[in-house]
PDB file of N, CA and C in Angstrom:
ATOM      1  N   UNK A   1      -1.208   0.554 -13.771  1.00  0.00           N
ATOM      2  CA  UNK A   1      -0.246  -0.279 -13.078  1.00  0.00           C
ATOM      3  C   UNK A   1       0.859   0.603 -12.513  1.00  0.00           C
ATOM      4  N   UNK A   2       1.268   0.465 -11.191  1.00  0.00           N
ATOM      5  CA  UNK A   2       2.106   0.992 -10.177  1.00  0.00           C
ATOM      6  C   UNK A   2       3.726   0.858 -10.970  1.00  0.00           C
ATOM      7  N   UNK A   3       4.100   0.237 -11.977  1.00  0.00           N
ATOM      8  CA  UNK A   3       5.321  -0.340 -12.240  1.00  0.00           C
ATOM      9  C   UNK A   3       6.790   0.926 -11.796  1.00  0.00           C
ATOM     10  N   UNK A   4       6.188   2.090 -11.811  1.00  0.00           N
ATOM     11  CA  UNK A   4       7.270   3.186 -11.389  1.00  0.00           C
ATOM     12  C   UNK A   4       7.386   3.513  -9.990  1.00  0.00           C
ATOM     13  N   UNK A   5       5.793   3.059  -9.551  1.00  0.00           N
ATOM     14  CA  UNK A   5       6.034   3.600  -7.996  1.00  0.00           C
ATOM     15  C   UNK A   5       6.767   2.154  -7.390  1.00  0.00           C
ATOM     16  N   UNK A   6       6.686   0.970  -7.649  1.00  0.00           N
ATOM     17  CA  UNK A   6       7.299  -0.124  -7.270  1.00  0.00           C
ATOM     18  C   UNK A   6       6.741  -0.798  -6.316  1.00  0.00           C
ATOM     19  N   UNK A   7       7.550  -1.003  -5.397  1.00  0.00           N
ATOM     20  CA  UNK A   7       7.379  -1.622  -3.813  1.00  0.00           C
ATOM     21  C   UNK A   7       6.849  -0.134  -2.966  1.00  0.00           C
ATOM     22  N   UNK A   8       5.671  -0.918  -2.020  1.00  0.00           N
ATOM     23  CA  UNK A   8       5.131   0.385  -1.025  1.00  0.00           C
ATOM     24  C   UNK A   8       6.641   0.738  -0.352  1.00  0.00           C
ATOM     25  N   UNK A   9       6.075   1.858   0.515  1.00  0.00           N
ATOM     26  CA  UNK A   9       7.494   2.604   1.127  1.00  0.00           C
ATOM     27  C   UNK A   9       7.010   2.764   2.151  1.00  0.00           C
ATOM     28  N   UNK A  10       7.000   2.709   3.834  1.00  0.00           N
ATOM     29  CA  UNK A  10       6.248   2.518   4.936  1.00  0.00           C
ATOM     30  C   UNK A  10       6.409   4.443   5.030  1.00  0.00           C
ATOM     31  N   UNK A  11       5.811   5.155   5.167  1.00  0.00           N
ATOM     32  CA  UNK A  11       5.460   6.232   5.986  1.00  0.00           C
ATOM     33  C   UNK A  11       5.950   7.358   4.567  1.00  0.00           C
ATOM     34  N   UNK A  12       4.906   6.738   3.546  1.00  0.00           N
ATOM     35  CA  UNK A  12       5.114   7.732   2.392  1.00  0.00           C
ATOM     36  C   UNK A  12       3.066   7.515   1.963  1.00  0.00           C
ATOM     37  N   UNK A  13       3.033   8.781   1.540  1.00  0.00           N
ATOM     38  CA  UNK A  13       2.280   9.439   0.757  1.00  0.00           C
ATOM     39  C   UNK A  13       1.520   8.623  -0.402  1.00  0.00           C
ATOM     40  N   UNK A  14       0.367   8.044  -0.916  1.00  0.00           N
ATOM     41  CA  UNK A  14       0.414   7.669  -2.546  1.00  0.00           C
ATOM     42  C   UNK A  14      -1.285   8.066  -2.307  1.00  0.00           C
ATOM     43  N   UNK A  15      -1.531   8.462  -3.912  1.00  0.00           N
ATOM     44  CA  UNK A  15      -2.669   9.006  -4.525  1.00  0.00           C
ATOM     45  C   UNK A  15      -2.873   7.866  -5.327  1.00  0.00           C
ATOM     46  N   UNK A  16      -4.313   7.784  -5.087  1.00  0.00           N
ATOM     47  CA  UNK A  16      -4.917   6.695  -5.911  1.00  0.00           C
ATOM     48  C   UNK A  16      -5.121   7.464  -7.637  1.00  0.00           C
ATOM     49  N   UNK A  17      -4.538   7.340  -8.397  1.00  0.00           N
ATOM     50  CA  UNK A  17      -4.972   8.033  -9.622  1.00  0.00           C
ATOM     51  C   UNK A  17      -6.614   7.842 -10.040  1.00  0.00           C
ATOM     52  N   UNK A  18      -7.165   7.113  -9.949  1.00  0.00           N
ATOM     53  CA  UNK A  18      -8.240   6.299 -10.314  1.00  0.00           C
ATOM     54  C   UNK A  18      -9.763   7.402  -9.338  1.00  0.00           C
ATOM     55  N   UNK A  19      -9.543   6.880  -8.562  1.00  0.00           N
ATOM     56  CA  UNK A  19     -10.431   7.500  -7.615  1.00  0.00           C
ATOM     57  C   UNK A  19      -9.748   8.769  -6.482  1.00  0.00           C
ATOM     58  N   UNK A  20      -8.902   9.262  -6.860  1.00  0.00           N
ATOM     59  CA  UNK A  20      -7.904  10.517  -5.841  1.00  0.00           C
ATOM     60  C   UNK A  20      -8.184  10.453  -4.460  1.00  0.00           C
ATOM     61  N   UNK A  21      -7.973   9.281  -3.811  1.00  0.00           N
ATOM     62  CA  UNK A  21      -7.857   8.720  -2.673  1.00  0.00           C
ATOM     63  C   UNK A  21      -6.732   8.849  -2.191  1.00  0.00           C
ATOM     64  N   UNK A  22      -6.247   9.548  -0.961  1.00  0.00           N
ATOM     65  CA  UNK A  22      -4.821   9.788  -0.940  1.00  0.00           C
ATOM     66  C   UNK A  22      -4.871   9.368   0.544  1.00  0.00           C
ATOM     67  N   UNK A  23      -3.583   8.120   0.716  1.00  0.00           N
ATOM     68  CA  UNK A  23      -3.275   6.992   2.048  1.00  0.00           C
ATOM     69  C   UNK A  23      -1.881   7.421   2.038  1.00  0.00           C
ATOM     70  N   UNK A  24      -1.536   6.814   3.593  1.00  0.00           N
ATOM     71  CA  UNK A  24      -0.470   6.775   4.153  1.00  0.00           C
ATOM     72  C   UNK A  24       0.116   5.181   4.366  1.00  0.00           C
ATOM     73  N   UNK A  25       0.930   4.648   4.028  1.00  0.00           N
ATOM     74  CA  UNK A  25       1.455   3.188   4.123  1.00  0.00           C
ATOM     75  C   UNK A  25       2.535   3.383   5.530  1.00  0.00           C
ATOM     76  N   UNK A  26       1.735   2.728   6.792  1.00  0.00           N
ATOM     77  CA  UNK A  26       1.930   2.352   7.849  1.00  0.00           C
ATOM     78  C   UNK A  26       2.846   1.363   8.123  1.00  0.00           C
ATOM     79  N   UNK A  27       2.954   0.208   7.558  1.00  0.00           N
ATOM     80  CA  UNK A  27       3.372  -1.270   7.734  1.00  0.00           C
ATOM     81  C   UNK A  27       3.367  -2.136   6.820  1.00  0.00           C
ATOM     82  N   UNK A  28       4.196  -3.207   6.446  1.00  0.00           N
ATOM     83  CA  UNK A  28       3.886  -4.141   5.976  1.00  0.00           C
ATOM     84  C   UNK A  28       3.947  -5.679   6.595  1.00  0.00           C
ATOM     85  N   UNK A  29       3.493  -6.509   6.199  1.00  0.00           N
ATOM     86  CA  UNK A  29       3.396  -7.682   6.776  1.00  0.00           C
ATOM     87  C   UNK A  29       4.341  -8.320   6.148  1.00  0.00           C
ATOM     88  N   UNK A  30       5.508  -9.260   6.159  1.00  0.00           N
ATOM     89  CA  UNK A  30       6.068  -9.810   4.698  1.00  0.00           C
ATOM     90  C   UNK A  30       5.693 -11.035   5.032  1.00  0.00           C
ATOM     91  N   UNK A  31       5.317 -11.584   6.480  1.00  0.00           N
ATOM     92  CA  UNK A  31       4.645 -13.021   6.810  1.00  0.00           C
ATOM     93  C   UNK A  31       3.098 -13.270   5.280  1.00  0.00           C
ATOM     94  N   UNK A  32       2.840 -12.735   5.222  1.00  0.00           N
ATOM     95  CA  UNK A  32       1.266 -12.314   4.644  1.00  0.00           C
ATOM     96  C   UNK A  32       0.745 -11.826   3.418  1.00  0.00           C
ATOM     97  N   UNK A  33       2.333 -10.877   3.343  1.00  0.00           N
ATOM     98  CA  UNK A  33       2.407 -10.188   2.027  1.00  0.00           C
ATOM     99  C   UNK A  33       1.296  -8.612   1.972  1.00  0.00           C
ATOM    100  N   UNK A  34       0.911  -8.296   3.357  1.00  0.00           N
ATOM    101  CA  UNK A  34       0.295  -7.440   2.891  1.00  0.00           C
ATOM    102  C   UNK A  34       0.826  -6.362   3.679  1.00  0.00           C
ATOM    103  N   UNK A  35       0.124  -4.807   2.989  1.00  0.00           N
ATOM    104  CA  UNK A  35       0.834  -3.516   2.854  1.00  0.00           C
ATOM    105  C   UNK A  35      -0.472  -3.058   3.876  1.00  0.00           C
ATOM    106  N   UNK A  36       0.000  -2.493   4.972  1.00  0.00           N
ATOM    107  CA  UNK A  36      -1.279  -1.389   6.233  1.00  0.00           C
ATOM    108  C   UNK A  36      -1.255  -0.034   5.250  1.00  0.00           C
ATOM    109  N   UNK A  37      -2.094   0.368   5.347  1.00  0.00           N
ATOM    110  CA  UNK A  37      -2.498   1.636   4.760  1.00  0.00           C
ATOM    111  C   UNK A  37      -3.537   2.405   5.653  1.00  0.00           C
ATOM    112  N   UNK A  38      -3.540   3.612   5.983  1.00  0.00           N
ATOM    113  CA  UNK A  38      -4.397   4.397   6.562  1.00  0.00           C
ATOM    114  C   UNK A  38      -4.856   5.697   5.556  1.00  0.00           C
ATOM    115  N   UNK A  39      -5.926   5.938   5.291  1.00  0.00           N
ATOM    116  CA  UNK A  39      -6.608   7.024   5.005  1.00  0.00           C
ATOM    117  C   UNK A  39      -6.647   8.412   5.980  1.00  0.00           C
ATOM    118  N   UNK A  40      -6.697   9.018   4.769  1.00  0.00           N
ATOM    119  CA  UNK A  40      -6.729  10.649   5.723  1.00  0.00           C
ATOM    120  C   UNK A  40      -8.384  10.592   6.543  1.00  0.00           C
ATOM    121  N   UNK A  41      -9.159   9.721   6.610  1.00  0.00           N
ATOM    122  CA  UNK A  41     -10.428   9.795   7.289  1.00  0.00           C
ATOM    123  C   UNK A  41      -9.989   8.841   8.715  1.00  0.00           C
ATOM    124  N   UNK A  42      -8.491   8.366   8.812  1.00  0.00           N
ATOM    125  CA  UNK A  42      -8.531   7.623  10.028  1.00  0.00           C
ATOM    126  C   UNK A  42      -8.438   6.340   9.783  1.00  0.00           C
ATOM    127  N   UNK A  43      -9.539   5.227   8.318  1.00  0.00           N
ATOM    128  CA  UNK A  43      -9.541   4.240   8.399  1.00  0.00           C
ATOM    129  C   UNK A  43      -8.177   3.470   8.141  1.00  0.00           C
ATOM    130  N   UNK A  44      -8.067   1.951   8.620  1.00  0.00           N
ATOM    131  CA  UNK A  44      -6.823   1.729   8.476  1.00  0.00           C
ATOM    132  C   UNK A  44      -7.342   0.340   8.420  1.00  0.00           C
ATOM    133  N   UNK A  45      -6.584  -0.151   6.482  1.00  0.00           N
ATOM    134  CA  UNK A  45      -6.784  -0.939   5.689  1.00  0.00           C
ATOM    135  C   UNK A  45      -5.573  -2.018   5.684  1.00  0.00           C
ATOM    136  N   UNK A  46      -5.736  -2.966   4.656  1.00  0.00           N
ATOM    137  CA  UNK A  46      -4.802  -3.854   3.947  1.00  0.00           C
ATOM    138  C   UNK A  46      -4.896  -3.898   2.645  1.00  0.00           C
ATOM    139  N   UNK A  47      -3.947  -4.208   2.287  1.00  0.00           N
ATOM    140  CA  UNK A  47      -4.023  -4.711   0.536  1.00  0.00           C
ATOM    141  C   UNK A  47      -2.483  -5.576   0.021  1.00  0.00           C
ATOM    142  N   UNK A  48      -2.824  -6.698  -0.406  1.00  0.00           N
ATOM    143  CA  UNK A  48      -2.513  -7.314  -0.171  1.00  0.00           C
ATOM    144  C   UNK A  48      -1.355  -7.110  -2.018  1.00  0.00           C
ATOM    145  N   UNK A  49       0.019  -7.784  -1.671  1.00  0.00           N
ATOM    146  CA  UNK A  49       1.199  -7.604  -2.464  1.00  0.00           C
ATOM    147  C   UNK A  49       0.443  -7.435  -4.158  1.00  0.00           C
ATOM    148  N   UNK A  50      -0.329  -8.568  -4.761  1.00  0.00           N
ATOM    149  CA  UNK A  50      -0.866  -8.527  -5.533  1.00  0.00           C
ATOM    150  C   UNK A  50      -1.490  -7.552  -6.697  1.00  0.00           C
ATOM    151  N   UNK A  51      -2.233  -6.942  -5.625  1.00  0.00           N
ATOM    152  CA  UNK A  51      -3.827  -5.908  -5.777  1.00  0.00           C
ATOM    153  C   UNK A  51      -2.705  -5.032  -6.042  1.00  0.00           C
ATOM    154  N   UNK A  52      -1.527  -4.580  -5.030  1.00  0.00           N
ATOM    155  CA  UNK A  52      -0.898  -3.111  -5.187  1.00  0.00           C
ATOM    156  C   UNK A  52      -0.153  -2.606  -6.164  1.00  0.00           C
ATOM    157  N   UNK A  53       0.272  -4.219  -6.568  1.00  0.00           N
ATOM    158  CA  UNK A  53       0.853  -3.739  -8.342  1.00  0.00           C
ATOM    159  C   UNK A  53       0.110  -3.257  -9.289  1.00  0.00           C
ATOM    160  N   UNK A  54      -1.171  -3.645  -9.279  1.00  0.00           N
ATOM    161  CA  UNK A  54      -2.072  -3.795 -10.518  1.00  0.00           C
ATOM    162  C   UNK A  54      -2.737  -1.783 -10.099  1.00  0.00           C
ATOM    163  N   UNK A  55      -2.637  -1.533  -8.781  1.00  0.00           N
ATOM    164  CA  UNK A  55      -2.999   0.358  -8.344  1.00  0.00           C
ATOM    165  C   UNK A  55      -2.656   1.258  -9.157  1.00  0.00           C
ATOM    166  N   UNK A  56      -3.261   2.153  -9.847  1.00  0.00           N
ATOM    167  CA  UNK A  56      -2.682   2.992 -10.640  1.00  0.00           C
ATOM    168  C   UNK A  56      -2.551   4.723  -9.416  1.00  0.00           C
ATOM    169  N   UNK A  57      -1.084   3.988  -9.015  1.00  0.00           N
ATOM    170  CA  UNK A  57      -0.724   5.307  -7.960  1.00  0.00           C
ATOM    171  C   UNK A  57       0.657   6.140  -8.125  1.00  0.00           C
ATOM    172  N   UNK A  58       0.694   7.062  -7.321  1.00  0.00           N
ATOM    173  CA  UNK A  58       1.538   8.389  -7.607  1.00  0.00           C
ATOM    174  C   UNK A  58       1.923   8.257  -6.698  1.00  0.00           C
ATOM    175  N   UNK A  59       3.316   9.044  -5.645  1.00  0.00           N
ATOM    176  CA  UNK A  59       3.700   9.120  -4.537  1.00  0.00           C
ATOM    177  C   UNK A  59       3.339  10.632  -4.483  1.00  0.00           C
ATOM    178  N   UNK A  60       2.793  11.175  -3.190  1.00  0.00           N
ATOM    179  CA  UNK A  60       2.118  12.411  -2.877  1.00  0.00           C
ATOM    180  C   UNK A  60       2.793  12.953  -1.739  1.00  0.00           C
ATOM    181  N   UNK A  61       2.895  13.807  -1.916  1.00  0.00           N
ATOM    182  CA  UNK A  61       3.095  14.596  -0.678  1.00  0.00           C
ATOM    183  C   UNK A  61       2.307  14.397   0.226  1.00  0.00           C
ATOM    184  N   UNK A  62       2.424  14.792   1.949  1.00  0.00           N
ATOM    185  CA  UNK A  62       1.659  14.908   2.970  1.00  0.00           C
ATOM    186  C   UNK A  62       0.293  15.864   2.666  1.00  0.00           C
ATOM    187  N   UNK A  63      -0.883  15.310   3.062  1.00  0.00           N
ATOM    188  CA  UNK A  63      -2.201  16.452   2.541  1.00  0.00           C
ATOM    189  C   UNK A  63      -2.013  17.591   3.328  1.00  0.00           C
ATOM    190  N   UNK A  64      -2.608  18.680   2.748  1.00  0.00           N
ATOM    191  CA  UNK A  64      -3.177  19.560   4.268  1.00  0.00           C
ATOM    192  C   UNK A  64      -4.204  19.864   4.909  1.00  0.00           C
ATOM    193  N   UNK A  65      -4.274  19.531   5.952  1.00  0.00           N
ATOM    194  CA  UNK A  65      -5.541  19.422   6.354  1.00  0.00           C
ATOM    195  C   UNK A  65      -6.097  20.106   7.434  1.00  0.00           C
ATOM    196  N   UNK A  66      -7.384  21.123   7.312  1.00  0.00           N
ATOM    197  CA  UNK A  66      -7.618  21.737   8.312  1.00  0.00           C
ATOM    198  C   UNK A  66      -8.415  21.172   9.678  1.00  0.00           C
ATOM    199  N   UNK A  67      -7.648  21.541  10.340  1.00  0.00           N
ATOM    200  CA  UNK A  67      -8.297  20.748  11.658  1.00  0.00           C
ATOM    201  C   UNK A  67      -9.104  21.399  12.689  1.00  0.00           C
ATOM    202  N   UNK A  68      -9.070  22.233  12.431  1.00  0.00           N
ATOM    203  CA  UNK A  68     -10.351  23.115  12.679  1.00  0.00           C
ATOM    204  C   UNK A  68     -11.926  22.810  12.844  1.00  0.00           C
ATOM    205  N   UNK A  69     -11.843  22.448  11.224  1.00  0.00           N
ATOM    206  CA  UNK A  69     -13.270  22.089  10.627  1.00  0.00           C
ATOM    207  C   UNK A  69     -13.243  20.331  10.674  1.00  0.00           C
ATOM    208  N   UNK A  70     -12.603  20.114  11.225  1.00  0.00           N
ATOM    209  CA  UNK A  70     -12.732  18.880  11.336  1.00  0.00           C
ATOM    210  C   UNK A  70     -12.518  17.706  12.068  1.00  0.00           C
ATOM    211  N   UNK A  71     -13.428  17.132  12.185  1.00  0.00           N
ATOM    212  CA  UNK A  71     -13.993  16.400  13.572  1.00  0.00           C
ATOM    213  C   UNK A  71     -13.001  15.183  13.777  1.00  0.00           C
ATOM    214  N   UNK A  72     -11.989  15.629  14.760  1.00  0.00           N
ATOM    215  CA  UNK A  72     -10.911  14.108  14.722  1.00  0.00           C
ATOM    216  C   UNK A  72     -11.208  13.338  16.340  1.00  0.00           C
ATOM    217  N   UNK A  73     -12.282  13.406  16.342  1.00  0.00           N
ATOM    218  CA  UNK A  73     -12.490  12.350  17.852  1.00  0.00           C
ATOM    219  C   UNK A  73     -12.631  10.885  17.444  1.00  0.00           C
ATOM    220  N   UNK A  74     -12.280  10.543  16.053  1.00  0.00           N
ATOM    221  CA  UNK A  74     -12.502   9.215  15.750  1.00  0.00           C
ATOM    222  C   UNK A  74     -10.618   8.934  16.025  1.00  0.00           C
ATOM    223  N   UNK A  75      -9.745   9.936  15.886  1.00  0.00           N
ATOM    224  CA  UNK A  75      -8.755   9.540  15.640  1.00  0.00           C
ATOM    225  C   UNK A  75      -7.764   9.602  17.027  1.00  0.00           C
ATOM    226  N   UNK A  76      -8.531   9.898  17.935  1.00  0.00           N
ATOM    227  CA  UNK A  76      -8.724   9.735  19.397  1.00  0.00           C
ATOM    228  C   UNK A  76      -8.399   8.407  19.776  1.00  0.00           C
ATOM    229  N   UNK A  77      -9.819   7.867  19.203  1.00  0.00           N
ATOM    230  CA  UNK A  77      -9.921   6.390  19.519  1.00  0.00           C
ATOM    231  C   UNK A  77      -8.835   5.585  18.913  1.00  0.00           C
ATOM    232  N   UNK A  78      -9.066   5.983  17.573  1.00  0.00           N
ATOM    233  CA  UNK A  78      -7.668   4.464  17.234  1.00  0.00           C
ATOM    234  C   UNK A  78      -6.207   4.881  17.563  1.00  0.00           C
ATOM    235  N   UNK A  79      -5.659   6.127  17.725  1.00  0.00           N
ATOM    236  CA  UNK A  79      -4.384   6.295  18.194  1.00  0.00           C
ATOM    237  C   UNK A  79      -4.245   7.261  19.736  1.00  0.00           C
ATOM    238  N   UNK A  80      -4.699   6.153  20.383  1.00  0.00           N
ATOM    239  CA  UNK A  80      -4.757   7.491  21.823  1.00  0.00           C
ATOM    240  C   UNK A  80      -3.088   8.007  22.079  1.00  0.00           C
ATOM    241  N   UNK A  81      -2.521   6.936  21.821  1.00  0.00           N
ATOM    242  CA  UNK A  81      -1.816   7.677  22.554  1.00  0.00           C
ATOM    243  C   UNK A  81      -0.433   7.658  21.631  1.00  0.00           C
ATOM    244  N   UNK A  82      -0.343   7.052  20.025  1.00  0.00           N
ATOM    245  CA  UNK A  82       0.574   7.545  19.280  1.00  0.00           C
ATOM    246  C   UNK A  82       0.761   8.790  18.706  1.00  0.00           C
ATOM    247  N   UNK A  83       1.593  10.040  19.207  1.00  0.00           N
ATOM    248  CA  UNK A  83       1.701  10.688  18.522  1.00  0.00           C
ATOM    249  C   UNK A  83       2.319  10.825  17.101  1.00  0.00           C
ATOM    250  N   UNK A  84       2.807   9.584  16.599  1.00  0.00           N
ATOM    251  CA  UNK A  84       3.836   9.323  15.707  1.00  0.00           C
ATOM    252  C   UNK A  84       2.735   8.878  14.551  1.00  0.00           C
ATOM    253  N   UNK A  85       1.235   8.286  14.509  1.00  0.00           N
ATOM    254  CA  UNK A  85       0.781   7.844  13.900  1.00  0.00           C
ATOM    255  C   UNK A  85       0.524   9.154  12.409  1.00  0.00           C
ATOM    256  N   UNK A  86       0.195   8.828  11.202  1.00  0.00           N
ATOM    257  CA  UNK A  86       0.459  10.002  10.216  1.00  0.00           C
ATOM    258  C   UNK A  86      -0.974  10.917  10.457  1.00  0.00           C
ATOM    259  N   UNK A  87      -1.982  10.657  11.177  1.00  0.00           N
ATOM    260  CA  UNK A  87      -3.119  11.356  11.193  1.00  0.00           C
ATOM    261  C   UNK A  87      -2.587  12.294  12.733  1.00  0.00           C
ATOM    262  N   UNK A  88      -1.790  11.901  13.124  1.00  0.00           N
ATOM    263  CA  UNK A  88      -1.632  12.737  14.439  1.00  0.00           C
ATOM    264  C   UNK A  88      -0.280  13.535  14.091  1.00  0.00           C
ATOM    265  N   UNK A  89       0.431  13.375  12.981  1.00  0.00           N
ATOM    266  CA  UNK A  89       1.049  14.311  11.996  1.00  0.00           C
ATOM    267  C   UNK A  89       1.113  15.381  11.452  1.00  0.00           C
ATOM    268  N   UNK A  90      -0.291  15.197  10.820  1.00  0.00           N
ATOM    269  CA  UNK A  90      -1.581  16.101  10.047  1.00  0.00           C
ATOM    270  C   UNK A  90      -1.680  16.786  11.347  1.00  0.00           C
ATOM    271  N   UNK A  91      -2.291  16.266  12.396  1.00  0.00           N
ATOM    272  CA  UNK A  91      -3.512  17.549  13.184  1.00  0.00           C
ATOM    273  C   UNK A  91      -2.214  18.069  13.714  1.00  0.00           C
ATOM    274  N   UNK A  92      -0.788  17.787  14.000  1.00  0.00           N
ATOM    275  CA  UNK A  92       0.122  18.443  14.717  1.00  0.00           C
ATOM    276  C   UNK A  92       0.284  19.607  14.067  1.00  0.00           C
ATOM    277  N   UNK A  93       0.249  19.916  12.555  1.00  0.00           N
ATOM    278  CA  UNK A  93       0.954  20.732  11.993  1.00  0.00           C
ATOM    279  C   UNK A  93      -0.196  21.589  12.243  1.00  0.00           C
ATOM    280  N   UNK A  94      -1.178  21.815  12.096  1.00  0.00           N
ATOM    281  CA  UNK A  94      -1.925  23.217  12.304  1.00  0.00           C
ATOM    282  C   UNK A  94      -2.499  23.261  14.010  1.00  0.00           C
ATOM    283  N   UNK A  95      -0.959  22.890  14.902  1.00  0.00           N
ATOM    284  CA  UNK A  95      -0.945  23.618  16.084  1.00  0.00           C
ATOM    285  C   UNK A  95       0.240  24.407  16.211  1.00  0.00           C
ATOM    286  N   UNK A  96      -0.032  25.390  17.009  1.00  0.00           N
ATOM    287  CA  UNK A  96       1.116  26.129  17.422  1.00  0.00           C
ATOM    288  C   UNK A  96       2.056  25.542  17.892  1.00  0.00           C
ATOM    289  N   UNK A  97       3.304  26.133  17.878  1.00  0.00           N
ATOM    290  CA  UNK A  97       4.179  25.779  18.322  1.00  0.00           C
ATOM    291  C   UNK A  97       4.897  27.008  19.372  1.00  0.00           C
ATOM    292  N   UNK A  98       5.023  26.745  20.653  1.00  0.00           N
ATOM    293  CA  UNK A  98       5.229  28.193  21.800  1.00  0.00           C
ATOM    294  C   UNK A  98       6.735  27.559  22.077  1.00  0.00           C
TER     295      UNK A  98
END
């Protein structure tokens, strides 16, 4: 149970203790009660006020991730043109900066 990490925090870090699944919390709904979450693979979830108490999670730092080796044309598609989104975060940091 989450009872220390509390309420999600929009554009923070949490590790799933359970399965070491590590998301980014995008949004929340408060119409709905539910929390947006995106994965470092791009996908972008819900979970709803409930479920997130009962999460046994950590607050994490940003991953690092090499982007090199890794194929982000999916993340093309769902954020063409946010650079602000947290997966277009990630691939920013292992570019140069001139």
């Amino acid at each position: 149970m989450n009872i220390a990490i509390g309420a999600a925090q929009i554009d923070q870090w949490y590790t799933n203790l359970d399965t070491g699944d590590v998301f980014f919390v995008t949004g929340y709904d408060q119409k709905s009660g539910t929390i947006e979450v995106q994965s470092l693979d791009g996908d972008v979830t819900e979970i709803d006020e409930e479920t997130w108490v009962t999460l046994p999670l950590a607050l994490s730092e940003q991953p690092e991730v090499n982007t090199e080796d890794t194929d982000n044309d999916h993340l093309d598609e769902a954020y063409p043109d946010d650079v602000n989104s947290p997966v277009a975060k990630i691939a920013s940091r292992g570019q140069d900066l001139d």
